[in-house]
Protein backbone atom coordinates (compact mmCIF):
# COMPACT_ATOMS: atom_id res chain seq x y z
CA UNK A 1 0.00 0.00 0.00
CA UNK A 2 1.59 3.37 -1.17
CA UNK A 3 1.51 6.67 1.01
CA UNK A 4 -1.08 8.11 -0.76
CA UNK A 5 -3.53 5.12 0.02
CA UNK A 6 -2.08 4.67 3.27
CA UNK A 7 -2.93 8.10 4.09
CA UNK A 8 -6.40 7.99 2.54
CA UNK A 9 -7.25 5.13 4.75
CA UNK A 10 -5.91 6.76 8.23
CA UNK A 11 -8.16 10.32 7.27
CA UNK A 12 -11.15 8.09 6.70
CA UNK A 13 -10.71 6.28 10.36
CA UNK A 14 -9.73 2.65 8.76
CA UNK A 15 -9.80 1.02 5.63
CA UNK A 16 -13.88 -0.49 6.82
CA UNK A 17 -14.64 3.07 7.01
CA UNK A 18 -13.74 4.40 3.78
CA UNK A 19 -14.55 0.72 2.22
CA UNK A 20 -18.46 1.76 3.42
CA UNK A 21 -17.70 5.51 2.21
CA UNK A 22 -16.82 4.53 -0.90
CA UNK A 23 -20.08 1.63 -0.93
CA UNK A 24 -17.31 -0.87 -1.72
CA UNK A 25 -15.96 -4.15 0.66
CA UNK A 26 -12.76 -3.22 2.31
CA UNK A 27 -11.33 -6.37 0.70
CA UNK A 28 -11.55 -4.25 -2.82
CA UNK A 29 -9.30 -1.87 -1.04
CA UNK A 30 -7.03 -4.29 0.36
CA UNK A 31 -6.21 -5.21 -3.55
CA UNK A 32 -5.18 -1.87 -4.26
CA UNK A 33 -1.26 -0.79 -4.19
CA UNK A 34 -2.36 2.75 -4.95
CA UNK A 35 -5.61 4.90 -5.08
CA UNK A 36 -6.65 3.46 -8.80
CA UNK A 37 -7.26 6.91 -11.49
CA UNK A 38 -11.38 6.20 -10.96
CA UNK A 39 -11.64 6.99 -7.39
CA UNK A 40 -9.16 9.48 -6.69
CA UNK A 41 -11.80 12.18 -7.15
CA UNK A 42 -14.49 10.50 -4.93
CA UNK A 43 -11.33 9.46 -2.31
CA UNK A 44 -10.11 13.27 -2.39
CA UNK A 45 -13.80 14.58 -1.71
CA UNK A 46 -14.22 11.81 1.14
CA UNK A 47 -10.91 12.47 2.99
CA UNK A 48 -10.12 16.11 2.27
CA UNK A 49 -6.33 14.76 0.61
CA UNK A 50 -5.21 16.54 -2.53
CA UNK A 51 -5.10 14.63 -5.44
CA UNK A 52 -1.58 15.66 -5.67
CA UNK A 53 -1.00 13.17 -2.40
CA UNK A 54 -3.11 10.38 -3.52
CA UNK A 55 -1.52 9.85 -6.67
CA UNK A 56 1.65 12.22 -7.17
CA UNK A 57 2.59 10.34 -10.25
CA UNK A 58 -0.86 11.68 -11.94
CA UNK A 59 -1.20 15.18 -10.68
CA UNK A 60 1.54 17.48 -10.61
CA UNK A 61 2.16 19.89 -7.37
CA UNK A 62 3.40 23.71 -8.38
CA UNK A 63 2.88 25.60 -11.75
CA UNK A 64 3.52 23.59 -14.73
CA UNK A 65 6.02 24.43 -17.36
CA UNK A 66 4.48 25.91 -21.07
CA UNK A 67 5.55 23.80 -23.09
C-alpha cells in the first residue's frame, strides 16, 4: 500500500470506514497498491487529501512548465 492510500485510509478512520464511504468491501481496497485513477476524485472529496497526495505520479504539485 503506497503513502497516498495509506494516508487515505488513516483520514477516513480505517480502511472499513472508507470501504463503506466509498459503498465498496474493504477487501476491494485491500487489492489496491495505490488509489486506482477512478476513485481518486471521490477518495479526495471523502478524505479532504489533494489529489496531488493520492496519486503524485498523476497530478503534478506547483505551476507547470508551457511547453
Amino acid at each position: 500500500m503506497d503513502e497516498g492510500l495509506k494516508a487515505a485510509v488513516d483520514a477516513a478512520g480505517g480502511l472499513r470506514a472508507l470501504a463503506r464511504l466509498l459503498g465498496i468491501t474493504h477487501q476491494s481496497i485491500l487489492q489496491w497498491d495505490k488509489v486506482p485513477a477512478d476513485r481518486i476524485v471521490d477518495i479526495e472529496n471523502i478524505t479532504g487529501i489533494a489529489r496531488e497526495r493520492l496519486r503524485p505520479d498523476l497530478y503534478r504539485v506547483g505551476p507547470v512548465s508551457p511547453p
